[in-house]
Protein backbone atom coordinates (compact mmCIF):
# COMPACT_ATOMS: atom_id res chain seq x y z
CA UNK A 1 0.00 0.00 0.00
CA UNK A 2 1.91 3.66 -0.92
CA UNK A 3 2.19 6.12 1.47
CA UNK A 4 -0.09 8.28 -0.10
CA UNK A 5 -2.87 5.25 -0.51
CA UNK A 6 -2.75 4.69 3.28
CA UNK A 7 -2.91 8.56 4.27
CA UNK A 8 -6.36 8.76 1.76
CA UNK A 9 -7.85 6.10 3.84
CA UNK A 10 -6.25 5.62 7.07
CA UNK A 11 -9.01 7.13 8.93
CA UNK A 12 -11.20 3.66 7.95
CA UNK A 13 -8.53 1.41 7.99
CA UNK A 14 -6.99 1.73 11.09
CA UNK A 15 -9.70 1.84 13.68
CA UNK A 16 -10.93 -1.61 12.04
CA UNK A 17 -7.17 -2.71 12.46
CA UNK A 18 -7.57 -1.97 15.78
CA UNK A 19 -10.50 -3.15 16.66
CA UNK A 20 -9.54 -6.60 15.59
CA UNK A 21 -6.42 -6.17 17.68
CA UNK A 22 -7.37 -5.00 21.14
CA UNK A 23 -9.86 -6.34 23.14
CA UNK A 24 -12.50 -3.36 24.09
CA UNK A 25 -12.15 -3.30 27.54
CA UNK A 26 -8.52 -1.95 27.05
CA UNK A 27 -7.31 1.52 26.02
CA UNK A 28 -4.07 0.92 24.44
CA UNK A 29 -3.36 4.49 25.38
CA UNK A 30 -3.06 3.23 29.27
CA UNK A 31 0.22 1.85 27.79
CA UNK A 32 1.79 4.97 28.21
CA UNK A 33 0.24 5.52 31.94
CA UNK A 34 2.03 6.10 35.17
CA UNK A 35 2.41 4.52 37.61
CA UNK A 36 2.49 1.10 35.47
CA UNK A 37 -0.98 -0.39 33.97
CA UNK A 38 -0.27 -3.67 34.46
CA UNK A 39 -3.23 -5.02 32.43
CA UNK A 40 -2.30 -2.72 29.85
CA UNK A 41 1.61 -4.50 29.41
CA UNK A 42 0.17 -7.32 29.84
CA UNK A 43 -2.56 -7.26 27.28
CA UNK A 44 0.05 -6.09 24.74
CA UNK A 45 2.56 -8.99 26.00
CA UNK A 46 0.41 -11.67 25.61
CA UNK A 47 -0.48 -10.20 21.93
CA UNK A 48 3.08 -10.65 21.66
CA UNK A 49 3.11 -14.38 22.85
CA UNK A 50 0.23 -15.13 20.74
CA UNK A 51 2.41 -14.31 17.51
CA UNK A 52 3.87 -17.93 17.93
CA UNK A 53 0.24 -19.66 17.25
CA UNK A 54 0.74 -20.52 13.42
CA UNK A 55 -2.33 -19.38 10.77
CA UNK A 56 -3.88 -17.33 13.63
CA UNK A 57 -5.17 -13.53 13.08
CA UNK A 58 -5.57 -10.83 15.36
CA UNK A 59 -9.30 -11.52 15.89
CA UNK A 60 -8.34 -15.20 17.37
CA UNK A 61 -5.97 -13.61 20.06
CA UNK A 62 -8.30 -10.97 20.33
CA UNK A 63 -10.84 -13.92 21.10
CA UNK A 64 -8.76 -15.70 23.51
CA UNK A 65 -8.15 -13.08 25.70
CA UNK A 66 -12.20 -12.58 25.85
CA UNK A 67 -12.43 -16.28 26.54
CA UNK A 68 -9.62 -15.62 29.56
CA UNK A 69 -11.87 -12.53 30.49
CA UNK A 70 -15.09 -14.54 30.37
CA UNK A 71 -13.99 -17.67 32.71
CA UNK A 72 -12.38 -15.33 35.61
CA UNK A 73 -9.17 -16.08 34.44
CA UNK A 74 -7.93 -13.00 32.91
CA UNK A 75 -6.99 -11.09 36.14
CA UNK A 76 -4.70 -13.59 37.95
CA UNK A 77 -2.91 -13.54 34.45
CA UNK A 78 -3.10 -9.75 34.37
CA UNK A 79 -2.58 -8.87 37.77
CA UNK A 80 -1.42 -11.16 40.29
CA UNK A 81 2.71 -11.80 40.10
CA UNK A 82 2.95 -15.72 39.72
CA UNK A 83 5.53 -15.82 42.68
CA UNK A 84 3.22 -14.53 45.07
CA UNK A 85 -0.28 -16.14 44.43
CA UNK A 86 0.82 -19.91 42.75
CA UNK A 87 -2.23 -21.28 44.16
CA UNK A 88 -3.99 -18.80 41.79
CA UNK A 89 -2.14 -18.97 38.94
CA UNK A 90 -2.63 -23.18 39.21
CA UNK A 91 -6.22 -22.97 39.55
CA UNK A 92 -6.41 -22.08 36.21
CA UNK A 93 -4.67 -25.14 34.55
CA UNK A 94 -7.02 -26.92 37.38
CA UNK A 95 -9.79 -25.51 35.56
CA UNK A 96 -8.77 -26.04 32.34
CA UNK A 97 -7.49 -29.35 32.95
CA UNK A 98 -10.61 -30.19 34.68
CA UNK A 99 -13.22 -28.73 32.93
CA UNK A 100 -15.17 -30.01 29.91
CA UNK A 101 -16.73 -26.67 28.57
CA UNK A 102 -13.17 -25.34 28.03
CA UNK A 103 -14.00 -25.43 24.03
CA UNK A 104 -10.80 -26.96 21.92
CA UNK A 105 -10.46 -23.94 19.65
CA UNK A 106 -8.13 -22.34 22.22
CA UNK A 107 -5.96 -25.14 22.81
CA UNK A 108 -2.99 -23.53 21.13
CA UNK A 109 -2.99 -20.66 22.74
CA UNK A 110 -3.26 -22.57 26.09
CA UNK A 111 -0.28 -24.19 25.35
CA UNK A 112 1.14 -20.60 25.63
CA UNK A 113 0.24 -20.78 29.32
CA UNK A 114 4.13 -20.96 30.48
CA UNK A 115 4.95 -17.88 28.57
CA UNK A 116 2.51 -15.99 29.72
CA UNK A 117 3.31 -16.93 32.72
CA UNK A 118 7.38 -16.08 32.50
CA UNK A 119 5.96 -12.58 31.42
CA UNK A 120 3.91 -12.09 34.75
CA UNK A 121 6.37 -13.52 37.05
CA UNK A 122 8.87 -11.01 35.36
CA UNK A 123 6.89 -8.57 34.36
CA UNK A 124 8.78 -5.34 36.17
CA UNK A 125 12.02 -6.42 34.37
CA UNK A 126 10.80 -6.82 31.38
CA UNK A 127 8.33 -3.61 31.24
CA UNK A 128 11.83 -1.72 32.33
CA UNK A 129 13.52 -3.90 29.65
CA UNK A 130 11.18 -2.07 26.84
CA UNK A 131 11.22 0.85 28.26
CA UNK A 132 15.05 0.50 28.29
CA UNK A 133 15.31 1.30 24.19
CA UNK A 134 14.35 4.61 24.36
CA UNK A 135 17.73 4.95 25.46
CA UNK A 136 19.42 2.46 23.23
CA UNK A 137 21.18 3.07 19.70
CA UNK A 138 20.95 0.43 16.96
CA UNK A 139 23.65 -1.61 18.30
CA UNK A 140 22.78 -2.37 21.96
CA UNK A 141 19.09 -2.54 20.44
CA UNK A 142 19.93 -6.10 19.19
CA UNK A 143 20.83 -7.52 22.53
CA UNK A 144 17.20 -6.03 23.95
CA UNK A 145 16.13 -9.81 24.32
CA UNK A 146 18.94 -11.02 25.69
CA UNK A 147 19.05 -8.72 28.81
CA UNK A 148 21.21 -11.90 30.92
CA UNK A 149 24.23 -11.38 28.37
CA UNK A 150 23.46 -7.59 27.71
CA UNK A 151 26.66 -5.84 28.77
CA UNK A 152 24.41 -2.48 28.50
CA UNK A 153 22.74 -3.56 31.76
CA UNK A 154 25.49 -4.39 34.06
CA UNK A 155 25.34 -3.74 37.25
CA UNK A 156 21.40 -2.70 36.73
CA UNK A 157 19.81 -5.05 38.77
CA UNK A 158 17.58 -6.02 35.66
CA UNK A 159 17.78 -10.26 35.78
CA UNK A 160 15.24 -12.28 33.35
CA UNK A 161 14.92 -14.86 30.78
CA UNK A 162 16.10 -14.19 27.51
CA UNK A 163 12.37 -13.48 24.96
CA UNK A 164 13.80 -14.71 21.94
CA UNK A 165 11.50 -17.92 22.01
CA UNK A 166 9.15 -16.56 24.52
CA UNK A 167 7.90 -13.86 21.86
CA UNK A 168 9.22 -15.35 18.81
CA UNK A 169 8.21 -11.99 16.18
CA UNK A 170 5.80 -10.47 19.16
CA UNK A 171 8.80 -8.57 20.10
CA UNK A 172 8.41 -6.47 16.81
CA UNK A 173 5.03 -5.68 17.99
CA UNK A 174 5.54 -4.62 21.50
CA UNK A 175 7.94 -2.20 20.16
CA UNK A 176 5.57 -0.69 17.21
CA UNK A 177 2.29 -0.28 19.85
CA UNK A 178 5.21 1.66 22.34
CA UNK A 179 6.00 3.41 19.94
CA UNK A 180 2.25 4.35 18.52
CA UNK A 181 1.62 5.29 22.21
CA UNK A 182 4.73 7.77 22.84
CA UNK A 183 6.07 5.35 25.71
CA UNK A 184 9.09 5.64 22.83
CA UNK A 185 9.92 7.89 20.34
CA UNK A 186 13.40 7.14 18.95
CA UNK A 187 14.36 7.18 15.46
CA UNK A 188 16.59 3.82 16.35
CA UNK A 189 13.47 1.62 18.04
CA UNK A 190 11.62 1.87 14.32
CA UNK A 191 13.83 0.10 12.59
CA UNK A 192 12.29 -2.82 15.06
CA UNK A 193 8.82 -1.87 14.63
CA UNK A 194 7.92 -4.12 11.40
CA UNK A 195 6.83 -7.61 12.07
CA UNK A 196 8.55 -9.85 9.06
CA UNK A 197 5.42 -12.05 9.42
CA UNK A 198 5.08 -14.52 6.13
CA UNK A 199 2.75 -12.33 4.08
CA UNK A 200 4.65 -8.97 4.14
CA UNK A 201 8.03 -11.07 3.40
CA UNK A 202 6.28 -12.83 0.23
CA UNK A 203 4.59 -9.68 -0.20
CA UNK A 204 7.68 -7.52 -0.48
CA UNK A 205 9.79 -10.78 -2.55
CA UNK A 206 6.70 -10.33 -5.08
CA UNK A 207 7.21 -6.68 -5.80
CA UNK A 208 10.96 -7.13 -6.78
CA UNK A 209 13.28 -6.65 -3.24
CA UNK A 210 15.50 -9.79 -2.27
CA UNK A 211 16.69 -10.83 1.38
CA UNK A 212 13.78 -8.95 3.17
CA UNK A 213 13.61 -11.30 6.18
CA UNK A 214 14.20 -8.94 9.31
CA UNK A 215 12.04 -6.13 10.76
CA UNK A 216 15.27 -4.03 9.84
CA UNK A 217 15.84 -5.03 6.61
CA UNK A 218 11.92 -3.91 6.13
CA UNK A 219 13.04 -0.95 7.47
CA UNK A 220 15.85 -0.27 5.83
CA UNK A 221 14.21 -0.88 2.28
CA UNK A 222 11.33 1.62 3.18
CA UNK A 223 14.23 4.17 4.86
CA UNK A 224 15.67 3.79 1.37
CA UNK A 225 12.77 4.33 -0.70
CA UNK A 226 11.18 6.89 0.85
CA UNK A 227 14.19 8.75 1.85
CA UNK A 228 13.45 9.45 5.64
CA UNK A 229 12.19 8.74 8.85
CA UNK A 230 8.94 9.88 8.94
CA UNK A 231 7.60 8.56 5.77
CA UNK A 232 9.45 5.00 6.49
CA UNK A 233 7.12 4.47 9.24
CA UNK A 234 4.11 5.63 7.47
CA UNK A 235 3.39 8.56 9.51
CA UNK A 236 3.95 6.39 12.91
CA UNK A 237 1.76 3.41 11.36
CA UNK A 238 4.38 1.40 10.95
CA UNK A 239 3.71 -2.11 9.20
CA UNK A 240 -0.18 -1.67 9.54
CA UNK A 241 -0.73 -0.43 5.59
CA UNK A 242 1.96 -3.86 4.79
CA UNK A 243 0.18 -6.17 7.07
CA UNK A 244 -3.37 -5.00 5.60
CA UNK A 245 -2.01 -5.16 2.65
CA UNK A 246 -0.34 -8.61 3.22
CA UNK A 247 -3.83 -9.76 4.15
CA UNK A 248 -5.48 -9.05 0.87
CA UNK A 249 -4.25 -11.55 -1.83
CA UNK A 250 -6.41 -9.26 -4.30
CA UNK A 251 -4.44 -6.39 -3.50
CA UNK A 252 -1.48 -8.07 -3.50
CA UNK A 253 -1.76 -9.84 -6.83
CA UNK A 254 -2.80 -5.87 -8.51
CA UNK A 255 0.83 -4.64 -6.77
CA UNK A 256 2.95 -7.40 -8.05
CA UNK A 257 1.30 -7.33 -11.42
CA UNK A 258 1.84 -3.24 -11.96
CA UNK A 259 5.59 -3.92 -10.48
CA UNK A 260 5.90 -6.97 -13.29
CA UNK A 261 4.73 -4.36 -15.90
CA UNK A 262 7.89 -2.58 -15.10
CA UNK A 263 6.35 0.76 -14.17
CA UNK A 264 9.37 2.04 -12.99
CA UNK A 265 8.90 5.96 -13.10
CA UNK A 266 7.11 5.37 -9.81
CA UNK A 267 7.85 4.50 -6.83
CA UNK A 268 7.00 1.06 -4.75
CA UNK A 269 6.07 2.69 -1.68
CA UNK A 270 5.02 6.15 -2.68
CA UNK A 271 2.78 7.57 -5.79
CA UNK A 272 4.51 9.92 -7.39
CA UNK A 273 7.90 9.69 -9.13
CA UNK A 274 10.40 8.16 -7.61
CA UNK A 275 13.20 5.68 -8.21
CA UNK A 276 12.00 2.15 -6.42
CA UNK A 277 12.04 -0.78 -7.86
CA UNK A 278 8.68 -1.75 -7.77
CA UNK A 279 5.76 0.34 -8.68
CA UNK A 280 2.89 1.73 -6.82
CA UNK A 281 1.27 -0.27 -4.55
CA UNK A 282 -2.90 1.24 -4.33
């Protein structure tokens, strides 16, 4: 989708992104609140931890943490540190375990129940870990997962589990909703704020750019495209207008045909001239 394309209609688009992503009950804006919302970083970390359930979409997490909401479950996971109330946080695999109106559609995100847990029992560290890159540059940025071997935090007190497995690509969108809700604001956390899912890397192989696998190198190719900051992230949007776009194999097939056509006095990202490979995406 160009930049312009998305700007025409981003006041549809987005709130019906957004619906399907958060549940209602939650302001995403409470992100950004002080002291700490706990439900609010832990809504958006479980999204996160939900990005390892394979041929899932937004609405299914959205779903599952309704289903969490609906059996009484949701605030021990939300609220209640798993250290200090265990007989709470095992009730609920008592429950699920137990009961036979737990319906089977959910059963992969159950299996998720560790991780979710690992981001409650650590859940200061790792809010403090996030909120750690407004400070970072590109380099130390890459170690943000790994805070045990992150020679950044010495001597900070700040002891956790690496999230490399725990959040798999949910990392990418942790840092894009911070980012969309001013708890960060650098230029260097953007370049990590573009989820390589499947569709936008098949998306972005189809409309002529090669070895497009990381958030960066998404980043990077926009960044060079569009020729700065701003416009790379689509006005703070981020990979929203790709992963709509992603979504819609109609769309998709219309931007890799024009870009086949060889269109090349415009631009892949932008209408207007410009000197991308690819031409522009509607």
């Amino acid at each position: 989708m160009s930049r312009s394309r998305w700007e025409a209609n981003r006041d549809t688009l987005l709130p019906d992104y957004e619906r399907g992503l958060w549940p209602q009950r939650i302001d995403k804006q409470r992100l950004a609140a002080e002291p700490v919302d706990r439900e609010a970083w832990m809504t958006l970390f479980s999204l996160a931890v939900f990005r390892r359930v394979g041929r899932a979409n937004d609405a299914q997490h959205r779903g599952f943490l309704d289903f969490l909401e609906r059996k009484g479950w949701w605030n021990t996971i939300s609220q209640l540190n798993p250290q200090e109330a265990v007989e709470d946080w095992m009730n609920i695999l008592r429950d699920y375990a137990e009961s036979s109106q737990v319906s089977a559609e959910f059963e992969q995100w159950m299996d998720g129940f560790p991780r979710l847990y690992r981001m409650a029992r650590w859940f200061d560290n790792y809010v403090e870990l996030f909120q750690s890159a407004q400070l970072r540059d590109p380099q130390t940025l890459r170690h943000l997962l790994t805070p045990a071997s992150d020679a950044s935090l010495s001597g900070s007190g700040l002891d956790a589990p690496t999230l490399h497995r725990t959040l798999h690509l949910g990392h990418n969108l942790v840092i894009r909703e911070l980012l969309r809700t001013g708890v960060l604001n650098s230029d260097a956390t953007h370049q990590m704020a573009f989820m390589p899912v499947r569709g936008v890397r098949e998306l972005v192989s189809g409309m002529g750019y090669e070895a497009v696998e990381t958030s960066e190198d998404i980043h990077a190719l926009l960044l060079e495209e569009l020729g700065d900051v701003q416009r790379a992230s689509f006005a703070g949007d981020f990979d929203i207008p790709l992963l709509l776009l992603a979504n819609n194999p109609d769309r998709q097939r219309e931007v890799i045909q024009w870009n086949n056509e060889d269109h090349d006095d415009y631009g892949a990202f932008e209408e207007g001239p410009g000197s991308g490979k690819a031409a522009s995406a509607s």
